[in-house]
Protein backbone atom coordinates (compact mmCIF):
# COMPACT_ATOMS: atom_id res chain seq x y z
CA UNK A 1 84.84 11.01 100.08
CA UNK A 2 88.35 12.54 99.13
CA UNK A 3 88.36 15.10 101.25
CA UNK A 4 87.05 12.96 104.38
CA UNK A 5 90.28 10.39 103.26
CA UNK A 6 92.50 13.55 103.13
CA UNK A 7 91.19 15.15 106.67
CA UNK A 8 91.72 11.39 108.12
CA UNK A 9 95.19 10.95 107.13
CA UNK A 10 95.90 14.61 108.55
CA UNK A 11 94.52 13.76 112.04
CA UNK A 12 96.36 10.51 111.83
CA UNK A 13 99.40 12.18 111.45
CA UNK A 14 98.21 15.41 113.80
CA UNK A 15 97.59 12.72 116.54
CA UNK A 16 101.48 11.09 115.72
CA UNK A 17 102.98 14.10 116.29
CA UNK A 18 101.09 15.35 119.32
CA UNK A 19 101.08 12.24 121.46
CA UNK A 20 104.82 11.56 120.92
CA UNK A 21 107.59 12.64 122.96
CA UNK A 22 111.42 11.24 122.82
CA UNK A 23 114.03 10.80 120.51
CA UNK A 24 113.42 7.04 119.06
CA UNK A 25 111.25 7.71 116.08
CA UNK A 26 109.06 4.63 113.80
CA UNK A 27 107.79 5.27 110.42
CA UNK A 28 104.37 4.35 110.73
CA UNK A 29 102.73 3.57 107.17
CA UNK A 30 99.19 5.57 106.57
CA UNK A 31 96.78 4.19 104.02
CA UNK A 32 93.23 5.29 103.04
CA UNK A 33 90.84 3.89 100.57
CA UNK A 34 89.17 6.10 97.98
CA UNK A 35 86.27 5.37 95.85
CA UNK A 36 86.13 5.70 92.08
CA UNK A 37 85.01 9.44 91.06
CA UNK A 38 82.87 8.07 88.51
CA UNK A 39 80.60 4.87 89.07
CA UNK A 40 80.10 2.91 85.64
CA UNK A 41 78.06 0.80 86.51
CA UNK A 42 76.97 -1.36 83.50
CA UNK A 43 80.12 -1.02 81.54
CA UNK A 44 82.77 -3.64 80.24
CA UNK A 45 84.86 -1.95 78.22
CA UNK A 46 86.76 0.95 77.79
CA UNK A 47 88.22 2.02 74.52
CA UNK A 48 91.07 4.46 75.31
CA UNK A 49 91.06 6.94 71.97
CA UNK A 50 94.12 9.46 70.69
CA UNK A 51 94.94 12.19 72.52
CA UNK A 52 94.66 15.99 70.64
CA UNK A 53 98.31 17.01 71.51
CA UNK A 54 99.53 20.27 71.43
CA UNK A 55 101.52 22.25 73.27
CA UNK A 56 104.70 25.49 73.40
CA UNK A 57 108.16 23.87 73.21
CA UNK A 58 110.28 27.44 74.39
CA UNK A 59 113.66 25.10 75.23
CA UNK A 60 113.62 21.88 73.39
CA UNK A 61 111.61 22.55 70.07
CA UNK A 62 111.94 18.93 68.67
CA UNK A 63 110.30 16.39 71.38
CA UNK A 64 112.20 13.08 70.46
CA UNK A 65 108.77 10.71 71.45
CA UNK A 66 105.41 11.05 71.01
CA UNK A 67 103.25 11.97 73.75
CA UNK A 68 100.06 10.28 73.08
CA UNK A 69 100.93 6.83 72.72
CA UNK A 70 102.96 7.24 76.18
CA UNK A 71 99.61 8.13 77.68
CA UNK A 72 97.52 5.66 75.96
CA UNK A 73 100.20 3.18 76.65
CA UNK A 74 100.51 4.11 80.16
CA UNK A 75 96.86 4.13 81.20
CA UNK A 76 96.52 0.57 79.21
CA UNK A 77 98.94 -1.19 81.22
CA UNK A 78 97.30 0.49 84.55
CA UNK A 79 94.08 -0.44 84.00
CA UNK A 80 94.66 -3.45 83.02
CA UNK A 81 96.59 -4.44 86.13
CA UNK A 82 94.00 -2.57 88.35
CA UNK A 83 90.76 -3.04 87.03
CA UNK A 84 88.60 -5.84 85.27
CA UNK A 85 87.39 -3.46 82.27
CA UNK A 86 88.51 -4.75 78.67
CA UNK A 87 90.47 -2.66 77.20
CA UNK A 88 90.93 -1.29 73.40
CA UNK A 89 92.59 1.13 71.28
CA UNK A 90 90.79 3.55 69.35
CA UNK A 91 92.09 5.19 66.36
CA UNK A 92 91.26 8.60 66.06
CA UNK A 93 90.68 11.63 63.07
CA UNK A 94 91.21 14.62 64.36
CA UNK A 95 90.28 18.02 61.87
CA UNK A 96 92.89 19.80 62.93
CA UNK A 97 90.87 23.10 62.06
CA UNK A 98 88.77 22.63 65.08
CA UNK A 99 89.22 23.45 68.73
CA UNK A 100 89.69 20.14 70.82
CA UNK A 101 87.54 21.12 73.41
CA UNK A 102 84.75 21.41 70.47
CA UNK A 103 85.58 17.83 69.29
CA UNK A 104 85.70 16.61 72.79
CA UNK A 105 82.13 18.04 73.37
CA UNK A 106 80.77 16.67 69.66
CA UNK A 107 78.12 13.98 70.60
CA UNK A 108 77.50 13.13 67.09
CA UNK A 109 81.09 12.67 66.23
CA UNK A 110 81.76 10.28 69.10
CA UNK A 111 78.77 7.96 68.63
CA UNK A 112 79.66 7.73 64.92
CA UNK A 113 82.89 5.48 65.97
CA UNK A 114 83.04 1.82 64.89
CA UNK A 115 82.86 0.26 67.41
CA UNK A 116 81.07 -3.02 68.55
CA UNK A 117 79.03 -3.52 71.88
CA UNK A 118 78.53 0.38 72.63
CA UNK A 119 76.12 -0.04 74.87
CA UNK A 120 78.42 -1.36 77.24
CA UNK A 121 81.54 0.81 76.51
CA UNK A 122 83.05 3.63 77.54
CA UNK A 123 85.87 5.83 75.59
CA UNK A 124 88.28 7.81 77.72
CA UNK A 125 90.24 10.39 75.56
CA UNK A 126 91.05 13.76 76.30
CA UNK A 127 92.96 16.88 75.05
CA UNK A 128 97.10 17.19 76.28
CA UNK A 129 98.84 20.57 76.36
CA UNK A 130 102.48 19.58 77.34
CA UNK A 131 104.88 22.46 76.83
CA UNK A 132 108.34 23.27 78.28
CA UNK A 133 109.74 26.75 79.12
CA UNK A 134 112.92 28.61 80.43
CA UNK A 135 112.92 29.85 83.78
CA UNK A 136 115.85 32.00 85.48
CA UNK A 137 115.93 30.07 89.76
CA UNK A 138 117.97 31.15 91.66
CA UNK A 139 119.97 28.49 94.02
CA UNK A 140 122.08 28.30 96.90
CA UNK A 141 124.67 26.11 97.64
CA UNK A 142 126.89 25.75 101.08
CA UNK A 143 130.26 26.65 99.75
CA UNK A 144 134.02 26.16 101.98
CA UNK A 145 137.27 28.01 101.65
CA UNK A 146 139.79 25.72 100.58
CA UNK A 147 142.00 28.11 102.35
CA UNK A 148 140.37 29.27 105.76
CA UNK A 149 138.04 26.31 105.89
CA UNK A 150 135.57 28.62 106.40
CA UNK A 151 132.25 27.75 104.79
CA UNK A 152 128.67 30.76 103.41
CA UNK A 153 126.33 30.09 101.96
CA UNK A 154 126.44 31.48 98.05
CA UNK A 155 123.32 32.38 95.93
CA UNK A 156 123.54 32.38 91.80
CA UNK A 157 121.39 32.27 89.04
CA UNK A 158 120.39 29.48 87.27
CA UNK A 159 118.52 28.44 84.30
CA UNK A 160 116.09 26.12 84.84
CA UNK A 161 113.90 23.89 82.51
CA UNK A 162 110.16 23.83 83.27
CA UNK A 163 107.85 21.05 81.83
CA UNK A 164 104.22 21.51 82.77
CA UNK A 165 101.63 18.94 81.22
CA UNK A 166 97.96 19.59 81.33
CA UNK A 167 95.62 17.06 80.68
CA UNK A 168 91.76 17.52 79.97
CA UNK A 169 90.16 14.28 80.18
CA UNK A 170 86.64 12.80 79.21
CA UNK A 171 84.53 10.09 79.68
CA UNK A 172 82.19 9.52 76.96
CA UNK A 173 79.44 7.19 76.29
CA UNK A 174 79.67 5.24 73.22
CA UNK A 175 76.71 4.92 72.25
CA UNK A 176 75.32 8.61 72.75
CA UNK A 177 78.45 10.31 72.53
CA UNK A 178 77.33 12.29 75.44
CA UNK A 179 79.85 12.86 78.43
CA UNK A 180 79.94 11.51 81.15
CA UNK A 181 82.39 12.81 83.37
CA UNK A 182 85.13 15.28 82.88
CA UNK A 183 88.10 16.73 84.48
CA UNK A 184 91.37 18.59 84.29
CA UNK A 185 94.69 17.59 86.00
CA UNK A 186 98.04 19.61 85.91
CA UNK A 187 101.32 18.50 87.14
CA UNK A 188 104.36 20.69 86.39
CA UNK A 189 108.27 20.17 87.02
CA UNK A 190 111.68 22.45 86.79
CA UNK A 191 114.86 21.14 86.35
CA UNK A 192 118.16 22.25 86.63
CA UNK A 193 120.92 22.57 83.88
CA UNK A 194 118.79 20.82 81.47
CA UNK A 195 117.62 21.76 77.97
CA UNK A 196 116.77 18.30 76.24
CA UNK A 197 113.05 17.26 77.17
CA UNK A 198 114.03 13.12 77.37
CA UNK A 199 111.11 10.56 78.08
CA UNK A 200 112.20 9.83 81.91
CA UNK A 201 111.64 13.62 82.27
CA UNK A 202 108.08 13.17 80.80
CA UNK A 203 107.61 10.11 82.83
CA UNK A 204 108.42 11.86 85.92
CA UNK A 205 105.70 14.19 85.44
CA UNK A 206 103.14 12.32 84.30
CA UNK A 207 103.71 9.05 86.88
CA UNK A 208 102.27 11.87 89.09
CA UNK A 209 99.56 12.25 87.16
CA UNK A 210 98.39 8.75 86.32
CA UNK A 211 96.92 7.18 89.21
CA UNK A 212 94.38 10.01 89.53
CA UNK A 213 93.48 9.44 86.07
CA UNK A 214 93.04 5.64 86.52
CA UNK A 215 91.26 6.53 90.02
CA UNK A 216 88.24 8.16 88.39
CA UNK A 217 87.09 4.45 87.40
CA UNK A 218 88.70 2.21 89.28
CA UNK A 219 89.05 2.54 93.25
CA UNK A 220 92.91 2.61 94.83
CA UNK A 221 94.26 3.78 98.09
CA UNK A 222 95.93 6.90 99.27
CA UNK A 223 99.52 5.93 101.26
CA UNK A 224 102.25 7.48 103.16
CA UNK A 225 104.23 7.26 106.21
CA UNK A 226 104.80 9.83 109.81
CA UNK A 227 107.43 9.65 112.10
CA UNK A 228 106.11 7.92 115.38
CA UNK A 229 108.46 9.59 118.25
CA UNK A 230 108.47 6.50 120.80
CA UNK A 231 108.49 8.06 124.59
């Protein structure tokens, strides 16, 4: 269903740029509709667990916020706006001498939650690798002679800060603890001059990432906008 909602847009846009001639140009807004990846039918509730954080801080070593609750927090107020699941927190225990993607995969340990009404809930959780690193860009910038008025071009090196956030998410059943649906997402950023990692920053990267996450349950719509030459 994606991909047909991806290849319509593109011959939207093919048949925009094709059929127009002239020099008046019209944005002209695109929207698609997508399905939910994953149908649930028969649930009511999804109870939105911890995270299992980790991640390699090369730049800034001491991340000033906490990660998790950002994500839980995030994907609260979205489905809650979007959808008509209830919506809880659940505390979780990680054993910090197992792998993540063993606990995330541990049937036993999932249905053993307190929870109430399982058969009709849902827990979305998932394992976060966010991590920042030091990159060397190179950038060019249009530079004039304050004497000859003459302006080049002038390339120079650059450190750059790189924040890349990787999320593995589940679905799990409640009452089982067996998965339902799983799947990774990536989103990655560099900035320029910058060595503190500040919560816009992580905002900016993971507002990216968000909707998809949401999507898997609840259906939204795919938008942008083309430049309609008038003839």
């Amino acid at each position: 269903m994606r991909k047909k909602a991806i290849h319509f847009l593109l011959l939207v846009a093919a048949c925009c740029y094709w059929t127009a001639c002239g020099s008046n140009a019209t944005e002209v807004q695109i929207s698609s509709p997508l399905r939910p990846k994953y149908s649930a039918q028969g649930y009511k509730k999804i109870y939105i667990a911890d995270f299992n954080v980790s991640g390699q801080q090369d730049v800034d070593k001491n991340i000033r916020f906490n990660v998790d609750k950002e994500i839980r927090e995030t994907l609260k107020s979205e489905f809650k706006d979007r959808s008509g699941y209830q919506i809880f927190d659940l505390k979780v225990n990680y054993d910090k001498q197992k792998k993540p993607e063993d606990i995330l995969k541990d049937a036993q340990f999932w249905s053993g939650q307190d929870l109430k009404d399982k058969e009709e809930s849902i827990i979305l959780t998932g394992a976060v690798d966010f991590s920042n690193h030091q990159k060397s860009g190179l950038v060019t910038e249009r530079v004039t002679n304050p004497q000859t008025g003459t302006q080049r071009d002038v390339t120079s090196s650059r450190d750059q800060l790189q924040l890349v956030l990787n999320l593995d998410l589940y679905l799990i059943d409640a009452k089982s603890g067996a998965k339902l649906f799983q799947e990774d997402f990536k989103e990655e950023q560099t900035y320029d001059d910058v060595t503190v990692v500040s919560l816009p920053l992580f905002y900016d990267v993971f507002e990216r990432m968000a909707p998809k996450i949401v999507g898997i349950l609840v259906p939204y719509r795919v938008s942008g906008s083309r430049l309609l030459l008038a003839p």
